[in-house]
N, C-alpha and C. Protein backbone atom coordinates (compact mmCIF):
# COMPACT_ATOMS: atom_id res chain seq x y z
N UNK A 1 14.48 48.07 0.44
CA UNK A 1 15.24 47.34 -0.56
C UNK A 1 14.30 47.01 -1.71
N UNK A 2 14.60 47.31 -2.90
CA UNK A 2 14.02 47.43 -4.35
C UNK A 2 14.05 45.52 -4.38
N UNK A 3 12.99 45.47 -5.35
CA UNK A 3 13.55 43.75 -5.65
C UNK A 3 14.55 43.72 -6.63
N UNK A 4 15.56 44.55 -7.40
CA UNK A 4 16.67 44.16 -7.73
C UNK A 4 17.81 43.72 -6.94
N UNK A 5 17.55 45.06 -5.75
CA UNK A 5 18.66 44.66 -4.56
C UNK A 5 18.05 43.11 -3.81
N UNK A 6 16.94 42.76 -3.61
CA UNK A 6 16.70 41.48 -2.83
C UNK A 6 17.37 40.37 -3.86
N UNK A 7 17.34 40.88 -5.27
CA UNK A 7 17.42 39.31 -5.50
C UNK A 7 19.18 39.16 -5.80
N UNK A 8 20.22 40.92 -5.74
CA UNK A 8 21.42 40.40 -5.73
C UNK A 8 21.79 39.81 -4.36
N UNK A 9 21.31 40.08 -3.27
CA UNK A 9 21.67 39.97 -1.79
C UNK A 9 20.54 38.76 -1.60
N UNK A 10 20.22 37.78 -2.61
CA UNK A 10 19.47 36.39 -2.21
C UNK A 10 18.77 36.44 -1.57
N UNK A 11 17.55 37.18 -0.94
CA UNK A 11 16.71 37.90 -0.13
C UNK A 11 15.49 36.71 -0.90
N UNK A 12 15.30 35.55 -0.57
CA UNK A 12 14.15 34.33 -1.01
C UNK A 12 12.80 35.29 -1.02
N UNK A 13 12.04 35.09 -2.32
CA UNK A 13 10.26 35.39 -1.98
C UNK A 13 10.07 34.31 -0.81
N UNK A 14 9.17 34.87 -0.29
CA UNK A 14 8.05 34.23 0.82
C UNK A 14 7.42 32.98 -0.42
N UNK A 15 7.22 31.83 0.36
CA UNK A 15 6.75 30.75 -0.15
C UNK A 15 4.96 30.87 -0.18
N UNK A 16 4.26 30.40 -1.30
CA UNK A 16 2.75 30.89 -1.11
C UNK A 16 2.20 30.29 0.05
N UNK A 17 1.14 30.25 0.36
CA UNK A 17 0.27 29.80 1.33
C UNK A 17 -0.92 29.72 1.02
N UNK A 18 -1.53 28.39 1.23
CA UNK A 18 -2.90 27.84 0.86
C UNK A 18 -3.82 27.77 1.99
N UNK A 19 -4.96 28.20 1.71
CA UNK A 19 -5.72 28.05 2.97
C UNK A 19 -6.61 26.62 2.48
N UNK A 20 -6.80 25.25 3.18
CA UNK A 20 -7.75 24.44 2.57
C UNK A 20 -8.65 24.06 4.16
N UNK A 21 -9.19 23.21 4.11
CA UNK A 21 -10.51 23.43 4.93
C UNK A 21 -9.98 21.80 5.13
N UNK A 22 -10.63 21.49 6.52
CA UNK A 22 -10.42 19.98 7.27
C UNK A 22 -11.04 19.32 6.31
N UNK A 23 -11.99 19.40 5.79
CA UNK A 23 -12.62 18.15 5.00
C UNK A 23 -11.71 18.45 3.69
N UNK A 24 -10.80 19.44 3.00
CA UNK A 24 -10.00 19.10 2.10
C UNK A 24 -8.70 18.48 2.41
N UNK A 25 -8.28 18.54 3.78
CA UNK A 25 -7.09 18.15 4.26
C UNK A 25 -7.02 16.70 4.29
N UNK A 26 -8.44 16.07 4.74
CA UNK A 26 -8.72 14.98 5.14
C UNK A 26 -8.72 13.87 3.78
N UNK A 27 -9.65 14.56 2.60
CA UNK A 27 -9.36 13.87 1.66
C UNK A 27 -7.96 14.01 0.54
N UNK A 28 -7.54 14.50 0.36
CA UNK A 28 -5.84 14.45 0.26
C UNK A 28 -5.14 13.67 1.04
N UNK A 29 -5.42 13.46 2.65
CA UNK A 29 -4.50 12.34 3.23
C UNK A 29 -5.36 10.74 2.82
N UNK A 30 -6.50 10.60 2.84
CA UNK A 30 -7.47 9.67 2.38
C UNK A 30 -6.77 9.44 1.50
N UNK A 31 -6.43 9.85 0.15
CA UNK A 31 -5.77 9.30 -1.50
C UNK A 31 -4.59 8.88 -1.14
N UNK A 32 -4.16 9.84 -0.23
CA UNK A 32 -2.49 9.35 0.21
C UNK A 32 -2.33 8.10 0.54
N UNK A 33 -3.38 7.47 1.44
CA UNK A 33 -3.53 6.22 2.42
C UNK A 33 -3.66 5.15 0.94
N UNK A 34 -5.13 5.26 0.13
CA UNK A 34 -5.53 4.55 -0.39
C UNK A 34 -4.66 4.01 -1.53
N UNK A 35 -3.84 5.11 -2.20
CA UNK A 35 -3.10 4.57 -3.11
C UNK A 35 -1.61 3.91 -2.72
N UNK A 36 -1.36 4.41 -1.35
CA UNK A 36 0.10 3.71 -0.64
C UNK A 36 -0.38 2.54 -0.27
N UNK A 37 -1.64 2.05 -0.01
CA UNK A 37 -2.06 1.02 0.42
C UNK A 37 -2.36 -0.32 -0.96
N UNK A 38 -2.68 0.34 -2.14
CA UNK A 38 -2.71 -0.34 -3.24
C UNK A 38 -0.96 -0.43 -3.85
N UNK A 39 -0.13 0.32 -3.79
CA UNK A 39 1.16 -0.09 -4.04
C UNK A 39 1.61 -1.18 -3.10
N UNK A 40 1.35 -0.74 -1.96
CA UNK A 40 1.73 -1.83 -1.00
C UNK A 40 1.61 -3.50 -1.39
N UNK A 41 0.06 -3.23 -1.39
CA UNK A 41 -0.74 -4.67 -1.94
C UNK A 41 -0.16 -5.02 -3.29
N UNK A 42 0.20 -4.26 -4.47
CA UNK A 42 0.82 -5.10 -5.47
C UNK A 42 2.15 -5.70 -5.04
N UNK A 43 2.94 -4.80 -4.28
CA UNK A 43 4.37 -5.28 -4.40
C UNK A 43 4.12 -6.31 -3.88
N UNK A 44 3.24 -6.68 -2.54
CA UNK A 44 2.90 -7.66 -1.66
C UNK A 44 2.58 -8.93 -2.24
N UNK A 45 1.74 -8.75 -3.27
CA UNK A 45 1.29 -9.72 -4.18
C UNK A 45 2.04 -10.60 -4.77
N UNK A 46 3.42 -9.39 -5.58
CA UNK A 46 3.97 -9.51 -6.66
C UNK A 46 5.42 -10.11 -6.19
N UNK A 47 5.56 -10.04 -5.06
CA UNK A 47 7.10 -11.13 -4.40
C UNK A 47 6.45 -13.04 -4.87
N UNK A 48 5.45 -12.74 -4.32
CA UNK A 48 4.90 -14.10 -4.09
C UNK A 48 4.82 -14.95 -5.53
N UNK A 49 4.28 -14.05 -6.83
CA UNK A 49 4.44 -14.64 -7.90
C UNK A 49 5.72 -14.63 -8.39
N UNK A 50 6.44 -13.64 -8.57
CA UNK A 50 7.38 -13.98 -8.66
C UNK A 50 8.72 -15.42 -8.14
N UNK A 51 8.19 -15.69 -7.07
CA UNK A 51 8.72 -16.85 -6.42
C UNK A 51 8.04 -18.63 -6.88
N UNK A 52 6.54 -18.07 -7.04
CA UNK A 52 5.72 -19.22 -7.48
C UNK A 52 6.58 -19.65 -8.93
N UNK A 53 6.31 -18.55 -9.63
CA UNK A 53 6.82 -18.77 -10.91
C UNK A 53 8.15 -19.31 -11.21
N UNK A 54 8.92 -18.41 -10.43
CA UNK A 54 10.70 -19.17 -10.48
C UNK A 54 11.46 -20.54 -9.97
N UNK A 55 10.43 -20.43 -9.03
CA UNK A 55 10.71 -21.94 -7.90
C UNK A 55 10.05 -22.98 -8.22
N UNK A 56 8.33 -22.58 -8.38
CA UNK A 56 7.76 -24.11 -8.74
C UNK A 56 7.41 -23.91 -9.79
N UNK A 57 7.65 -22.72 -10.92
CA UNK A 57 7.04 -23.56 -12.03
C UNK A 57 5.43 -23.01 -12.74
N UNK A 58 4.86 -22.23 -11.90
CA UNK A 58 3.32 -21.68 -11.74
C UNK A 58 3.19 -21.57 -12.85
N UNK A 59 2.35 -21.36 -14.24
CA UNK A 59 1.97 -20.84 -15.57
C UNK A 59 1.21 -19.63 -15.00
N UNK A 60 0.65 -19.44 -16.39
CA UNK A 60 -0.28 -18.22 -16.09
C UNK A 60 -1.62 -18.38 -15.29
N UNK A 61 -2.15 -19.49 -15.92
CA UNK A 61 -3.48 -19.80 -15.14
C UNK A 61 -3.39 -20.28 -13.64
N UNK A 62 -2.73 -20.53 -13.39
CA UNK A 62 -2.46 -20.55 -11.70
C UNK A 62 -1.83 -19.68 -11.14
N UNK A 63 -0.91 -18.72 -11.97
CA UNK A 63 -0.93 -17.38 -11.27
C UNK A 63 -1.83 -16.83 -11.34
N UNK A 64 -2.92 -16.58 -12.40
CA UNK A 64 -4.18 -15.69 -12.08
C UNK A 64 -5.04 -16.29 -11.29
N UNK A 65 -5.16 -17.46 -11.16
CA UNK A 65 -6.18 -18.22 -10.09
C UNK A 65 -5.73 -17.80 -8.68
N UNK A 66 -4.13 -17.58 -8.09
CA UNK A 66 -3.71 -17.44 -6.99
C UNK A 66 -3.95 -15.55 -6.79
N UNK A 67 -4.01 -14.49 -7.70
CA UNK A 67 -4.19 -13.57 -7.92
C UNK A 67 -5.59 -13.73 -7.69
N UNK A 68 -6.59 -13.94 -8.01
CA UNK A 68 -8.07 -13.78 -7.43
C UNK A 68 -8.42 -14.43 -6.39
N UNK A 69 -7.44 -15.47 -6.06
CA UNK A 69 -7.92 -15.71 -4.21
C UNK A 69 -7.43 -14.64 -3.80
N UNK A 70 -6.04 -14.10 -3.97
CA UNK A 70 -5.28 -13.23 -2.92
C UNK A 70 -6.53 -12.11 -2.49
N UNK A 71 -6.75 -12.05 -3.82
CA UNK A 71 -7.68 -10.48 -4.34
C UNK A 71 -9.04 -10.49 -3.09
N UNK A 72 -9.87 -11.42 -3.32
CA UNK A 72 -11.12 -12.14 -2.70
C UNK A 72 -10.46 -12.20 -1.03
N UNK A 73 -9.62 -12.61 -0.49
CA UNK A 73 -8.97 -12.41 0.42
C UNK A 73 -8.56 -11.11 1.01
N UNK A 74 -8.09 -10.11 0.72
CA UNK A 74 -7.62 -8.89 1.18
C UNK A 74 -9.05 -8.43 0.99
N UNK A 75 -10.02 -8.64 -0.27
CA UNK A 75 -11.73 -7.58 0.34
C UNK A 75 -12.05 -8.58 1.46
N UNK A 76 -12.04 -9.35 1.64
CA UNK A 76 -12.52 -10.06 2.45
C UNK A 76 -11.86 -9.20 4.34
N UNK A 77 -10.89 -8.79 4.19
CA UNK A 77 -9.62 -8.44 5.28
C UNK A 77 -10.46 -7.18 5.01
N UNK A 78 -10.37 -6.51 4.40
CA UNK A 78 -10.93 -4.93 4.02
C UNK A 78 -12.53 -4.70 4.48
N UNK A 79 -13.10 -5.70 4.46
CA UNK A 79 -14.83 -5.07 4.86
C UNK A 79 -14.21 -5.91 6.15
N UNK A 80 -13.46 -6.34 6.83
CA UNK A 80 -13.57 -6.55 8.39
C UNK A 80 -14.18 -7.55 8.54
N UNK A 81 -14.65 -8.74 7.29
CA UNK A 81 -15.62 -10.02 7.33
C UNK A 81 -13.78 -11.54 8.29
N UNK A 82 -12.58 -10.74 8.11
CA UNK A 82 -11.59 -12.01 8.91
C UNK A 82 -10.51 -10.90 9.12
N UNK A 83 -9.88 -11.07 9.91
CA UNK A 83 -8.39 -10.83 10.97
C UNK A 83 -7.34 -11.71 10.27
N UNK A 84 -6.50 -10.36 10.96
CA UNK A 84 -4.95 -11.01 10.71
C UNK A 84 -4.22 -12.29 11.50
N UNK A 85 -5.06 -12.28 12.75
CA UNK A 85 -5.31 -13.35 13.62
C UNK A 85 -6.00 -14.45 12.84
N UNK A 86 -7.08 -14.04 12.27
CA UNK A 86 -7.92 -15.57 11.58
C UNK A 86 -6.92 -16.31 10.52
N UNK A 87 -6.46 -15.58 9.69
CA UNK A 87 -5.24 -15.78 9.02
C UNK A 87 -4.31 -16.68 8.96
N UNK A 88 -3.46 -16.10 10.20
CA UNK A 88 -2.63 -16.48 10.60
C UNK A 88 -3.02 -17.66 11.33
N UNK A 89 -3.90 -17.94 12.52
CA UNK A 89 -4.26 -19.23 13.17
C UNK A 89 -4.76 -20.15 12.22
N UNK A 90 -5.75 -19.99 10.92
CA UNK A 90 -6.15 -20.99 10.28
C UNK A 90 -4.90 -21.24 9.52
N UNK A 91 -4.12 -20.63 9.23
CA UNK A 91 -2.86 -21.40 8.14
C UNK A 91 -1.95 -21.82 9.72
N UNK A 92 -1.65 -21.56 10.55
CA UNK A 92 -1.06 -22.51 11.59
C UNK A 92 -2.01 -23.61 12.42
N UNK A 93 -3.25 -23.54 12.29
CA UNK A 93 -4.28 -24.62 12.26
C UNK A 93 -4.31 -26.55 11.65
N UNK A 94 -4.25 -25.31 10.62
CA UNK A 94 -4.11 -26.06 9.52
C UNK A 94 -3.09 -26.87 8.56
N UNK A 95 -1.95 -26.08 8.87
CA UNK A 95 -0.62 -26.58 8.39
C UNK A 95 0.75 -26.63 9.24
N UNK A 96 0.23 -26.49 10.19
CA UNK A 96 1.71 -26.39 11.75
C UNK A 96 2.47 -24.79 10.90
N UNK A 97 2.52 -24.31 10.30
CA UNK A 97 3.37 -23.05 9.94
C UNK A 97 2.99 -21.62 10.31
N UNK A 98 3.69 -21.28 11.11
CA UNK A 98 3.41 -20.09 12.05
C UNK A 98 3.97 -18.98 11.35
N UNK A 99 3.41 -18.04 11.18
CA UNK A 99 3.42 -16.68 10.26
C UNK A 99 3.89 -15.92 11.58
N UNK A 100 5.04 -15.46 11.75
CA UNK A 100 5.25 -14.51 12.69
C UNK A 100 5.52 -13.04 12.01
N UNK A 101 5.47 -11.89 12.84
CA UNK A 101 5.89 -10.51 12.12
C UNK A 101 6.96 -10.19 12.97
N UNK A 102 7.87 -9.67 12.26
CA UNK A 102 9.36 -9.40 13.01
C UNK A 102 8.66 -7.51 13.61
C-alpha cells in the first residue's frame, strides 16, 4: 500500500520513539516533582492569605511578614531540620488545636 492509499484508508504513521537514558528519565521526573511541589506550596500559601485578608483584615505588611515565616518554615520542613509531627504537636502543644489530615 502506497502512502496515498494509507492515508485514504486512515492507515495512522507510527508515533516517533525516543531513546533517553535513566539519568535523563530521572531528571525530567525530578522538574516534574519540583515544580508540582512549588505550585502546590503557592496555592497552599495562597488560601491562607486570602482568608487572613478577608476575615481579619491582614494589610500588606503582615501578609508579607506571615509569607516569610511560612517561607522559613517549609525550608526549614525541606532540609529535614522539623516534621509534620513537630508541627502539628507544637501547634496542639501549644494551643489545644489539633491539625488532623482527612
Amino acid at each position: 500500500m502506497n502512502r496515498k492509499e494509507k492515508r485514504k484508508h486512515g492507515v495512522k504513521q507510527k508515533t516517533p520513539t525516543y531513546n533517553l537514558s535513566k539519568d535523563q528519565i530521572e531528571a525530567i521526573k525530578q522538574k516534574a516533582v519540583t515544580e508540582a511541589s512549588e505550585q502546590a506550596f503557592i496555592l497552599l500559601l495562597g488560601i491562607p492569605l486570602i482568608v487572613m485578608r478577608d476575615e481579619f483584615g491582614f494589610g500588606k505588611k503582615r501578609l508579607e511578614r506571615f509569607i516569610d515565616r511560612a517561607v522559613d518554615q517549609y525550608d526549614s520542613f525541606d532540609k529535614g531540620y522539623i516534621t509534620l509531627d513537630d508541627l502539628t504537636n507544637t501547634i496542639f502543644e501549644e494551643t489545644g488545636v489539633k491539625v488532623v489530615q482527612n
